[in-house]
N, C-alpha and C. Protein backbone atom coordinates (compact mmCIF):
# COMPACT_ATOMS: atom_id res chain seq x y z
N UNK A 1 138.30 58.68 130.76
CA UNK A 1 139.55 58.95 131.43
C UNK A 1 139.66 58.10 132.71
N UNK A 2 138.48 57.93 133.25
CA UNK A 2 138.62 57.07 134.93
C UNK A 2 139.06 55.98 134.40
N UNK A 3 138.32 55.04 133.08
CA UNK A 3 138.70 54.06 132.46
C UNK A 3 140.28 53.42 132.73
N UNK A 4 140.53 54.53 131.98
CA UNK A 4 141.96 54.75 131.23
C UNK A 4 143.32 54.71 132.71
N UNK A 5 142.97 55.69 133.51
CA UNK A 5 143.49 55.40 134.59
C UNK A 5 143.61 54.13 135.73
N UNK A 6 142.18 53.86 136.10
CA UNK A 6 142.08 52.51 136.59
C UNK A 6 142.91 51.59 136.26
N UNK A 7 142.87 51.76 134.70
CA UNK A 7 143.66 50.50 133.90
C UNK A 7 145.26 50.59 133.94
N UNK A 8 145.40 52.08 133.90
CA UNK A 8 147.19 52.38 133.78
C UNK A 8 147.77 52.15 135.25
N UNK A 9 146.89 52.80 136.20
CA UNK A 9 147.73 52.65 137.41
C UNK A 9 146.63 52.35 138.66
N UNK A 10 146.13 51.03 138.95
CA UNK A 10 145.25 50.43 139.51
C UNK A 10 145.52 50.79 141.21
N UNK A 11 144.51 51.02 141.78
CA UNK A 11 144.54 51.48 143.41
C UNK A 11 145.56 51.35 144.21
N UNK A 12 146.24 49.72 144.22
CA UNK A 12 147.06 49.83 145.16
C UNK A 12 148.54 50.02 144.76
N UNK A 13 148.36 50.43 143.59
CA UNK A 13 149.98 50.70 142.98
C UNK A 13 149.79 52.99 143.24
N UNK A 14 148.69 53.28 143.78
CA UNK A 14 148.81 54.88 143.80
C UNK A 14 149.47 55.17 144.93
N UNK A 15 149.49 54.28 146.25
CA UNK A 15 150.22 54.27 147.90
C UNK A 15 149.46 55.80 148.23
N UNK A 16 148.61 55.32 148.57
CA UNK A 16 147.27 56.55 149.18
C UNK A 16 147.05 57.44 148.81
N UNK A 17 147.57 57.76 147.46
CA UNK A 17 146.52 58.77 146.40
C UNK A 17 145.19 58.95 146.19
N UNK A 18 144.55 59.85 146.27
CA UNK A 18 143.47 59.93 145.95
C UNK A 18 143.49 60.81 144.35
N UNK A 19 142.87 60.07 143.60
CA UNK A 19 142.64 60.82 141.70
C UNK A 19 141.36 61.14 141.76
N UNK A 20 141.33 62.28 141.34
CA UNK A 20 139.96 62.78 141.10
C UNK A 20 139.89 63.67 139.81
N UNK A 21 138.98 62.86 138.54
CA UNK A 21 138.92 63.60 137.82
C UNK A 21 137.83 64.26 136.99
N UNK A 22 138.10 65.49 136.09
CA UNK A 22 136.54 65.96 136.24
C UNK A 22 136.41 66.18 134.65
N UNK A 23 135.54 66.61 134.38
CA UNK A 23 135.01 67.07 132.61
C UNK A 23 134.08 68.61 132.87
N UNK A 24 134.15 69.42 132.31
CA UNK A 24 133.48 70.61 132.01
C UNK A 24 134.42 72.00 131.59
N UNK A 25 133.70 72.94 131.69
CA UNK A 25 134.61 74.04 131.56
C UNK A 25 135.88 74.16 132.58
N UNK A 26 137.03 74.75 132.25
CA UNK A 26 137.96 74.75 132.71
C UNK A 26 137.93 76.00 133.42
N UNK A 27 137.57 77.29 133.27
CA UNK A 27 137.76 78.75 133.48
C UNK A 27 136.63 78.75 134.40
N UNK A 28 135.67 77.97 134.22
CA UNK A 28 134.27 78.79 135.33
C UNK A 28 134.45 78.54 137.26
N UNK A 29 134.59 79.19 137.66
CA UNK A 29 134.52 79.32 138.96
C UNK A 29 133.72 78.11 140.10
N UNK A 30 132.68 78.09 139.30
CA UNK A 30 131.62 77.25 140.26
C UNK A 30 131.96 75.83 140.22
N UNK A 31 132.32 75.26 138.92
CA UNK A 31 132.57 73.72 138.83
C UNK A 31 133.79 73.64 139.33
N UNK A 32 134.96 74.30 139.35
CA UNK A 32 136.42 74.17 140.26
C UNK A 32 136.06 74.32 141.40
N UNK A 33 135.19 75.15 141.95
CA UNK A 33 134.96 74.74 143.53
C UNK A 33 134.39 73.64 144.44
N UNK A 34 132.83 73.58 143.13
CA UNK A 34 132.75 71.95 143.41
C UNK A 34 133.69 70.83 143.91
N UNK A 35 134.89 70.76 142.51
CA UNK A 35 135.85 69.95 142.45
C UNK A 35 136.50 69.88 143.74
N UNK A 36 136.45 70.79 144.82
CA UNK A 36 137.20 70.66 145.79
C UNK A 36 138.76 71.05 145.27
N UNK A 37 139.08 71.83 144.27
CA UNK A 37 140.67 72.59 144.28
C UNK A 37 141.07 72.88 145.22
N UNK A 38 140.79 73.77 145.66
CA UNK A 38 141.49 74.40 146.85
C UNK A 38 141.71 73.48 148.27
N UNK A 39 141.76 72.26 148.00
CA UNK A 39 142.01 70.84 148.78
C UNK A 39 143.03 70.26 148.16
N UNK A 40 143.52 70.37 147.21
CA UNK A 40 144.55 69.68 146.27
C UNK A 40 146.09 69.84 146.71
N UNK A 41 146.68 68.91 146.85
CA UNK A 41 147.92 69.13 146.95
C UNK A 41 148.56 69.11 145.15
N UNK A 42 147.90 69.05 144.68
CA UNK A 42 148.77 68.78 142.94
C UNK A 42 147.54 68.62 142.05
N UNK A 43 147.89 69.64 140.79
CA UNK A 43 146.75 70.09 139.74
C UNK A 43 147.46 69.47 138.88
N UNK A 44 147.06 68.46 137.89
CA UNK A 44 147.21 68.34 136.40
C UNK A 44 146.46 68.75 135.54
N UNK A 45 147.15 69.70 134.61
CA UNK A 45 145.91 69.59 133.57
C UNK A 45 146.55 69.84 132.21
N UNK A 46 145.32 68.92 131.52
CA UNK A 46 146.02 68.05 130.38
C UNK A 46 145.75 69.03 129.23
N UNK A 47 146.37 69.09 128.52
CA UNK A 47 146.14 69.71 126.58
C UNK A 47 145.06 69.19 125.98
N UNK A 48 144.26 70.34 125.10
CA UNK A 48 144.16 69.30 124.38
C UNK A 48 144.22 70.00 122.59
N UNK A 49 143.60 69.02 122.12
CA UNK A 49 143.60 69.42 120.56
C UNK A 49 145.25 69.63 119.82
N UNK A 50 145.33 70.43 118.81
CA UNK A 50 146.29 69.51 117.96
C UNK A 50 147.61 70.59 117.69
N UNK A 51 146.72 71.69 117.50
CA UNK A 51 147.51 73.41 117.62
C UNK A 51 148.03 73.71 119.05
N UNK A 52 149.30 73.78 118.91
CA UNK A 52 150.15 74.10 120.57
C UNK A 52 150.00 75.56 120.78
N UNK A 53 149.68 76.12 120.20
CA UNK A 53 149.67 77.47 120.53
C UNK A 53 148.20 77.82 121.05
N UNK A 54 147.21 76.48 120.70
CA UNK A 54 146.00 76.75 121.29
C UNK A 54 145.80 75.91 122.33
N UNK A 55 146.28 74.84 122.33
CA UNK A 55 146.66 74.31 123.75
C UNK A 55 147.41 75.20 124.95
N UNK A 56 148.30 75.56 124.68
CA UNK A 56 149.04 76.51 125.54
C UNK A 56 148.26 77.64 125.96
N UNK A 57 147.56 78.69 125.02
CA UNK A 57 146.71 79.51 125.53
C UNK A 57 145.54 79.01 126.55
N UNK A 58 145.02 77.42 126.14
CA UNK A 58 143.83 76.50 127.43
C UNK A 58 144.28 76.39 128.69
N UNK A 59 146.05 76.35 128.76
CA UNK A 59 146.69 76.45 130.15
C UNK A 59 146.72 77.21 130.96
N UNK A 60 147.24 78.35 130.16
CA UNK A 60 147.07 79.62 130.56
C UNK A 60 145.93 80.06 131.34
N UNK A 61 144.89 79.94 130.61
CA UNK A 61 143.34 80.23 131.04
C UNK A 61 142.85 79.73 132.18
N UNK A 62 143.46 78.21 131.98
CA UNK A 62 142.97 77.33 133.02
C UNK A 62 143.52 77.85 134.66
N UNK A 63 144.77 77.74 134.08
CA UNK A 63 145.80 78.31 135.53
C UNK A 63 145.47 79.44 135.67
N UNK A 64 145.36 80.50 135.07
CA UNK A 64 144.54 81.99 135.69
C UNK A 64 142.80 81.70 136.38
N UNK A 65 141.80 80.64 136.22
CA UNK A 65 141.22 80.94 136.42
C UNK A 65 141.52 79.94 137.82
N UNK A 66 142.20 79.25 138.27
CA UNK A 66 142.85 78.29 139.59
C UNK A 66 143.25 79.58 140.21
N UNK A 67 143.91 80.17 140.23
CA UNK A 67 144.89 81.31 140.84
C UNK A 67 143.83 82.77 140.84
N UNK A 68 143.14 83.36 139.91
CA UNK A 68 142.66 85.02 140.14
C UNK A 68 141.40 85.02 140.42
N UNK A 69 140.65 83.58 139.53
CA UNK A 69 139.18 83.14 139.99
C UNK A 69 138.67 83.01 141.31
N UNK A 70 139.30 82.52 142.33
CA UNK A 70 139.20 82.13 143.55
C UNK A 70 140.06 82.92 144.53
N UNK A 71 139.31 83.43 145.70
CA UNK A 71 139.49 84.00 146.70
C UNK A 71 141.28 83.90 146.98
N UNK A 72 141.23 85.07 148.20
CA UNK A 72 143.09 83.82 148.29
C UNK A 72 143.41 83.22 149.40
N UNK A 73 142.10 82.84 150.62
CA UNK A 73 142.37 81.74 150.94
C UNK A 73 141.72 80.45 150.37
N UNK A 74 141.06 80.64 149.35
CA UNK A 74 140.66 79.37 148.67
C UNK A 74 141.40 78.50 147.69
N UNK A 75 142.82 79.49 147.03
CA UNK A 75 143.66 79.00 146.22
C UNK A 75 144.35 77.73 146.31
N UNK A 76 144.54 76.91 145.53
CA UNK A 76 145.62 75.55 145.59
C UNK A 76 146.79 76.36 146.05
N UNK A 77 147.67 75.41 147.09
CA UNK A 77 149.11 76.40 147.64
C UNK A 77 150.28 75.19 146.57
């Protein structure tokens, strides 16, 4: 994915973005904090696999565990 990005939209075309992206479980607590979330001005997060109804439920999960997982001054605003 860093690949992929580098290549689509190269440093000085981001105008002081910082991208940071990660791989592991989506729901666990400890690796989103790592990540530094609760520093984020803007969460993407991508689908995956082929069934939308099981993609959509990964969102779900994901965004509940951003939002109920974490304290509430630690939350992304």
């Amino acid at each position: 994915m860093d690949d992929w990005l580098n290549d689509a939209l190269p440093v000085e075309e981001r105008r002081g973005s910082i991208v940071v992206t990660r791989y592991g479980s989506r729901i666990l607590n400890g690796p989103l904090k790592k990540c530094a979330v609760t520093h984020c001005r803007s969460i993407i997060i991508l689908s995956e696999g082929l069934d939308p109804d099981e993609a959509d439920s990964a969102i779900v999960r994901t965004t509940l565990a951003l939002t109920a997982g974490l304290a509430p001054d630690e939350r992304p605003r």
